[in-house]
PDB file of N, CA and C in Angstrom:
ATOM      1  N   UNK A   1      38.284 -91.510 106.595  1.00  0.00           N
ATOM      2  CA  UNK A   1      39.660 -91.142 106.328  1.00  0.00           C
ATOM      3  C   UNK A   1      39.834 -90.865 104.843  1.00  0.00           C
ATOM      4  N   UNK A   2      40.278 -89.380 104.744  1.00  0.00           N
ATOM      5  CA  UNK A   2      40.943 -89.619 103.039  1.00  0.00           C
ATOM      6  C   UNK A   2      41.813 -90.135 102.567  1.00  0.00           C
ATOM      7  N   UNK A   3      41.791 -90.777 101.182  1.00  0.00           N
ATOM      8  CA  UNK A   3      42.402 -91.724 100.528  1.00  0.00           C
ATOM      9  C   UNK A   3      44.058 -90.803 100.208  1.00  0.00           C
ATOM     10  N   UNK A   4      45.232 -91.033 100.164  1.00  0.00           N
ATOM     11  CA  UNK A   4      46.309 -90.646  99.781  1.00  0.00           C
ATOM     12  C   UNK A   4      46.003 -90.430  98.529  1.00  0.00           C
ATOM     13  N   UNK A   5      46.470 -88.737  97.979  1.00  0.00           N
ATOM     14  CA  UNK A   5      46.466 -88.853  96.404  1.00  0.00           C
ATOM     15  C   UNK A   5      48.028 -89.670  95.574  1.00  0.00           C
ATOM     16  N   UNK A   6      47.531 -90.428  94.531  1.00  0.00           N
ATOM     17  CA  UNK A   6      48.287 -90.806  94.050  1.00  0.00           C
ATOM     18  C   UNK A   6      49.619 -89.555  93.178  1.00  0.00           C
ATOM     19  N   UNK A   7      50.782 -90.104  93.461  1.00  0.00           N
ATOM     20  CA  UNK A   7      51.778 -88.702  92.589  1.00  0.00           C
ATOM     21  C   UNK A   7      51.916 -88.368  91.269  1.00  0.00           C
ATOM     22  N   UNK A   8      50.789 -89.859  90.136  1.00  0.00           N
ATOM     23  CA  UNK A   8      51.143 -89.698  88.912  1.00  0.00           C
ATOM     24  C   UNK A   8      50.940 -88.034  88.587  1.00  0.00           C
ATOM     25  N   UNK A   9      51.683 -87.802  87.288  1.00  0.00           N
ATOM     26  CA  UNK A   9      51.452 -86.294  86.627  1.00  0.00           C
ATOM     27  C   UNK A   9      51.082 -87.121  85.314  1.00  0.00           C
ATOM     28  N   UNK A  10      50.879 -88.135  84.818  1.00  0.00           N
ATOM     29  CA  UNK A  10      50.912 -88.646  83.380  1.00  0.00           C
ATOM     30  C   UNK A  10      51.718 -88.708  82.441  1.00  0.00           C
ATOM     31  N   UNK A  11      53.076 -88.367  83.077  1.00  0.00           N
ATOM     32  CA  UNK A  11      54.126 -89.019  82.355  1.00  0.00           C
ATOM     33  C   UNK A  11      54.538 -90.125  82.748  1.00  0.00           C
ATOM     34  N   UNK A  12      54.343 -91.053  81.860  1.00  0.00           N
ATOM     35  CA  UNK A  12      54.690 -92.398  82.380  1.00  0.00           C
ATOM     36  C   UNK A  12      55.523 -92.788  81.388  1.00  0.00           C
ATOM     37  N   UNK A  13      57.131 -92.978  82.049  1.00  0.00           N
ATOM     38  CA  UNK A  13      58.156 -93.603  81.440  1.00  0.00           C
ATOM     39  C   UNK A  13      59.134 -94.040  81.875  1.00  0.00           C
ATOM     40  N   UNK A  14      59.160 -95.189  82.142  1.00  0.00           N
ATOM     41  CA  UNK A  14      60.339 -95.664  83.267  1.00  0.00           C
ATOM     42  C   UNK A  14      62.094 -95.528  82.544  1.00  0.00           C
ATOM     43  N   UNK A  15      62.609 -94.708  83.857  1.00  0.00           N
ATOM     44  CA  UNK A  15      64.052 -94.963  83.136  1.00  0.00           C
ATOM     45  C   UNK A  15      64.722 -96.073  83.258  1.00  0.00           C
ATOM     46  N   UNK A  16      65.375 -96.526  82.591  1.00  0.00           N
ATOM     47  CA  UNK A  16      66.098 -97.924  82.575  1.00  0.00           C
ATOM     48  C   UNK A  16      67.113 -97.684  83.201  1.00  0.00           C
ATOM     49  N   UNK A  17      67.966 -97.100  83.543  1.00  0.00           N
ATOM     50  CA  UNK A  17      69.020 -96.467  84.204  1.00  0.00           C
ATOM     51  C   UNK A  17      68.483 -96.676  86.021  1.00  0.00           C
ATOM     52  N   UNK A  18      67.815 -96.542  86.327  1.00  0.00           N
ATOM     53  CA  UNK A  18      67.607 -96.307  87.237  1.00  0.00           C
ATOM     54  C   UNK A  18      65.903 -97.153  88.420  1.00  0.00           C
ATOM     55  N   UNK A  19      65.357 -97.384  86.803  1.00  0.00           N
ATOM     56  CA  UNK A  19      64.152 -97.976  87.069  1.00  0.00           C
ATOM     57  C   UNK A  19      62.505 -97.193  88.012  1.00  0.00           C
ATOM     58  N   UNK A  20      63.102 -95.898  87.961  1.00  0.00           N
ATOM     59  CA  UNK A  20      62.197 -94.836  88.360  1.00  0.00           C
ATOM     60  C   UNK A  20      61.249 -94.053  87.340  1.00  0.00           C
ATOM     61  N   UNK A  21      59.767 -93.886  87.605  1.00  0.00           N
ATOM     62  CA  UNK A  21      59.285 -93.365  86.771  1.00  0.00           C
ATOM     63  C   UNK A  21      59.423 -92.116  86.587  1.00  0.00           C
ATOM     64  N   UNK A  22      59.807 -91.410  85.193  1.00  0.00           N
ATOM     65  CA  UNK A  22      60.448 -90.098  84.919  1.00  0.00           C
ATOM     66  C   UNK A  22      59.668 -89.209  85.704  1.00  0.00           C
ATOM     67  N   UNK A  23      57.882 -89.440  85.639  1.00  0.00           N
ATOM     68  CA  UNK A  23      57.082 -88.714  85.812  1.00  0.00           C
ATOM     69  C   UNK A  23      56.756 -88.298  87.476  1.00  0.00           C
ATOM     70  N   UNK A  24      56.907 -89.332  87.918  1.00  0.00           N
ATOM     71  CA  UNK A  24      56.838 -89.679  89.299  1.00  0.00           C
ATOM     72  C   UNK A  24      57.567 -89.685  90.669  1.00  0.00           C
ATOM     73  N   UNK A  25      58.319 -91.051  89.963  1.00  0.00           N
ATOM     74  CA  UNK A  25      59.705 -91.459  90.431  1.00  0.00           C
ATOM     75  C   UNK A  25      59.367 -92.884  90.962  1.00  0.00           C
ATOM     76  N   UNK A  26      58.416 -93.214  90.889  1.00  0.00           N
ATOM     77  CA  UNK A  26      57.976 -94.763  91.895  1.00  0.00           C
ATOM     78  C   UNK A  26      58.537 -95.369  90.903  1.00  0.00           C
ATOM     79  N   UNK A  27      58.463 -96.880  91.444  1.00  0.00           N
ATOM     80  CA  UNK A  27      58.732 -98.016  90.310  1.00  0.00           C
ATOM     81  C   UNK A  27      57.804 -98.514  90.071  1.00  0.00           C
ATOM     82  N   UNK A  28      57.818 -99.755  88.993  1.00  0.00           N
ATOM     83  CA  UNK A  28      56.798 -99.857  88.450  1.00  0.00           C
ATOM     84  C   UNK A  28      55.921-101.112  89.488  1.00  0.00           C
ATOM     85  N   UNK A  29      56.524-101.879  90.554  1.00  0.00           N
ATOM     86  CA  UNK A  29      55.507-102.078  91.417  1.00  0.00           C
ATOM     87  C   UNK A  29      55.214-101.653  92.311  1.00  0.00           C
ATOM     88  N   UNK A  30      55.387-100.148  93.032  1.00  0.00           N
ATOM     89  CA  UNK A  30      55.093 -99.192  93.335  1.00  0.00           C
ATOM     90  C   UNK A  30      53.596 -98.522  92.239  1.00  0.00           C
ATOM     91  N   UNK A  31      53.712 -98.422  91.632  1.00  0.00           N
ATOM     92  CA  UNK A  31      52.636 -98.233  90.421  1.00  0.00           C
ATOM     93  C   UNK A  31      51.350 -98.722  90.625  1.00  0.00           C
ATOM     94  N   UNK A  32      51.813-100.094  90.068  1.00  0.00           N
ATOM     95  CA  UNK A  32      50.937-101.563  89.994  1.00  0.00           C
ATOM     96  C   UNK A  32      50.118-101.386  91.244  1.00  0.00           C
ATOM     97  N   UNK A  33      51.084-101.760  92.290  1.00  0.00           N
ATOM     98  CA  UNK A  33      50.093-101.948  93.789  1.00  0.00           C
ATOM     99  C   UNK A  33      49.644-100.454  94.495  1.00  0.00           C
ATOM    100  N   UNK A  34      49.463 -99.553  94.030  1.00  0.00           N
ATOM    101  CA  UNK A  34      49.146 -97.622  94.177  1.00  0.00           C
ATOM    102  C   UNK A  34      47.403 -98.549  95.221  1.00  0.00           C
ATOM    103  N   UNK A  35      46.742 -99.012  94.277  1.00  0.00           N
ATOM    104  CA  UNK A  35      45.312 -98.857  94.503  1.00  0.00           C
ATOM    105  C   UNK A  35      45.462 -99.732  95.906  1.00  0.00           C
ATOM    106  N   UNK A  36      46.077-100.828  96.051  1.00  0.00           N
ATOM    107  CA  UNK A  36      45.857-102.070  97.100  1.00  0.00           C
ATOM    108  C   UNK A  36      46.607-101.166  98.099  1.00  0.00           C
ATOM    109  N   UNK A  37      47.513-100.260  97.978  1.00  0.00           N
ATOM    110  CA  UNK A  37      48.585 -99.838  99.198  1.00  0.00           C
ATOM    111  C   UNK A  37      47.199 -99.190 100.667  1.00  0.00           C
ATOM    112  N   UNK A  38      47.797 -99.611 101.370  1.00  0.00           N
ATOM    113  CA  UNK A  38      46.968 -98.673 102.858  1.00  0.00           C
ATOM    114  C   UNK A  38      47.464 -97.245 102.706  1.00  0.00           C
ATOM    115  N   UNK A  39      46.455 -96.298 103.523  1.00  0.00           N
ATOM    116  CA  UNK A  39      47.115 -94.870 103.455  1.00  0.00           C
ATOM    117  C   UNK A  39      48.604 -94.974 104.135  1.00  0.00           C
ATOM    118  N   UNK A  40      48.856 -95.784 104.999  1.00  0.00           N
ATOM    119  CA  UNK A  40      50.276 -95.321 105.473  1.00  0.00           C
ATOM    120  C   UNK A  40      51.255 -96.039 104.787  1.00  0.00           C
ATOM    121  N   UNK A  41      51.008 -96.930 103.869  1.00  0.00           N
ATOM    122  CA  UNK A  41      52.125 -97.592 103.070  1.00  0.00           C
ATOM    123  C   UNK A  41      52.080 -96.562 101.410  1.00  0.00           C
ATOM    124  N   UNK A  42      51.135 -96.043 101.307  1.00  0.00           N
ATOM    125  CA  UNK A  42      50.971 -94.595 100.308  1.00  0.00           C
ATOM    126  C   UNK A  42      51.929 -93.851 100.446  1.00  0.00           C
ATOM    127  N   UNK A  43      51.720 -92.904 102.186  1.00  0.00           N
ATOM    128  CA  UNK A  43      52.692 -92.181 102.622  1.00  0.00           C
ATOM    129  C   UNK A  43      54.157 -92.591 103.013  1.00  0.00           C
ATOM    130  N   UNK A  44      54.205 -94.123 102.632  1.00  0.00           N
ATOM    131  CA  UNK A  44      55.627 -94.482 102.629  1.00  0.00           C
ATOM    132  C   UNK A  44      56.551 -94.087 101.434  1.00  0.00           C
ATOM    133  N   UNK A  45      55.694 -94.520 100.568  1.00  0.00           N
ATOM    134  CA  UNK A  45      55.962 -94.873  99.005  1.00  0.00           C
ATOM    135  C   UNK A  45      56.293 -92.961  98.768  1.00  0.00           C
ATOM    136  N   UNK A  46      55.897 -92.262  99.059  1.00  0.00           N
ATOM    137  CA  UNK A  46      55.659 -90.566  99.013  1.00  0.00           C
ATOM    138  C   UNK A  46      56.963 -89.799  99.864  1.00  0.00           C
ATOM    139  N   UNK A  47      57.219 -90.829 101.299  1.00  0.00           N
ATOM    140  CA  UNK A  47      58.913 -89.684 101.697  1.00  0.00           C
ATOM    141  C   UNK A  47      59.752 -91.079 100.699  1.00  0.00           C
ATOM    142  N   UNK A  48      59.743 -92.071 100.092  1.00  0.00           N
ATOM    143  CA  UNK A  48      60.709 -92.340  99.168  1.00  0.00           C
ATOM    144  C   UNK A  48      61.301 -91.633  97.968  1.00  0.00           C
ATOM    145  N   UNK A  49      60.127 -91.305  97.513  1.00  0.00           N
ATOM    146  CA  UNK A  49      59.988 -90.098  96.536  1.00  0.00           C
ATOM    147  C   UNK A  49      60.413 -88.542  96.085  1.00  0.00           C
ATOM    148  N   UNK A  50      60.602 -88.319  97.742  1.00  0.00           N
ATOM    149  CA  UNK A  50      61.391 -86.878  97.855  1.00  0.00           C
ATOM    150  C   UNK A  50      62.963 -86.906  98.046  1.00  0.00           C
ATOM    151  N   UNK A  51      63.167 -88.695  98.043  1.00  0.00           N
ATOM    152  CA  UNK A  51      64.471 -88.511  98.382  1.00  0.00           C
ATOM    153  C   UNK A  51      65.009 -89.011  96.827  1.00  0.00           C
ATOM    154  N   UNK A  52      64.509 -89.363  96.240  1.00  0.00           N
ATOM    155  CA  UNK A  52      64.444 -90.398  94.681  1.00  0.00           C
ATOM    156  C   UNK A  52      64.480 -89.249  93.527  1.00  0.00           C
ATOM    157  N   UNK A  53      63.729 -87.954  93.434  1.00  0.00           N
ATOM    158  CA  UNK A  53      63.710 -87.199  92.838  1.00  0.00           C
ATOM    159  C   UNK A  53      65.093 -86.191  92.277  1.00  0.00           C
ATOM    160  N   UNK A  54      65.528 -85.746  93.790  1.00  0.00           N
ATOM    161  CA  UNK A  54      66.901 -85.159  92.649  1.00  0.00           C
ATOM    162  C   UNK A  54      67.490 -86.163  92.806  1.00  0.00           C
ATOM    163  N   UNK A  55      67.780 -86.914  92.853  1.00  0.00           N
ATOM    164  CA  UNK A  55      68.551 -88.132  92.363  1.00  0.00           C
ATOM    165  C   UNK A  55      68.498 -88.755  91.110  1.00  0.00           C
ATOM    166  N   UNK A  56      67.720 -88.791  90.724  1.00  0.00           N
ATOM    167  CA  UNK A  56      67.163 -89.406  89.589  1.00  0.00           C
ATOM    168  C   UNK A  56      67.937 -88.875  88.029  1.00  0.00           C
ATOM    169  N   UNK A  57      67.991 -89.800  87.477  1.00  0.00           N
ATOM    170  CA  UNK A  57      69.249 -88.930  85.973  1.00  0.00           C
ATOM    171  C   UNK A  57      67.981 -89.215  84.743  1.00  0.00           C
ATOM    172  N   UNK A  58      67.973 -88.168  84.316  1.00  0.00           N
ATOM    173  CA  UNK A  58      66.997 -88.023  83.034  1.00  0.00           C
ATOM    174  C   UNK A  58      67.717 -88.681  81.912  1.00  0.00           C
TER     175      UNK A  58
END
């Protein structure tokens, strides 16, 4: 089975406002636990993300 790619782009900067990474959008234990997550708790963390994105205030 292939591994879920992780969403970093290498901006890593969490907004305080909101607690989402600018770059990303995960939080930061979303982050932390990336490597330990199973592929389907990956692909959890990933439709959170599409809904977190325009949402998100720069």
């Amino acid at each position: 089975m292939t591994t879920v790619p992780s969403p970093c782009i290498n901006w890593c900067d969490i907004n305080p406002d909101n607690g989402f990474c600018r770059g990303c959008y995960r939080t930061l234990p979303e982050i932390a636990d990336w490597s330990e997550l199973s592929n389907s708790d990956k692909l959890e963390v990933l439709e959170k993300l599409k809904a977190r994105k325009p949402q998100a205030s720069e």
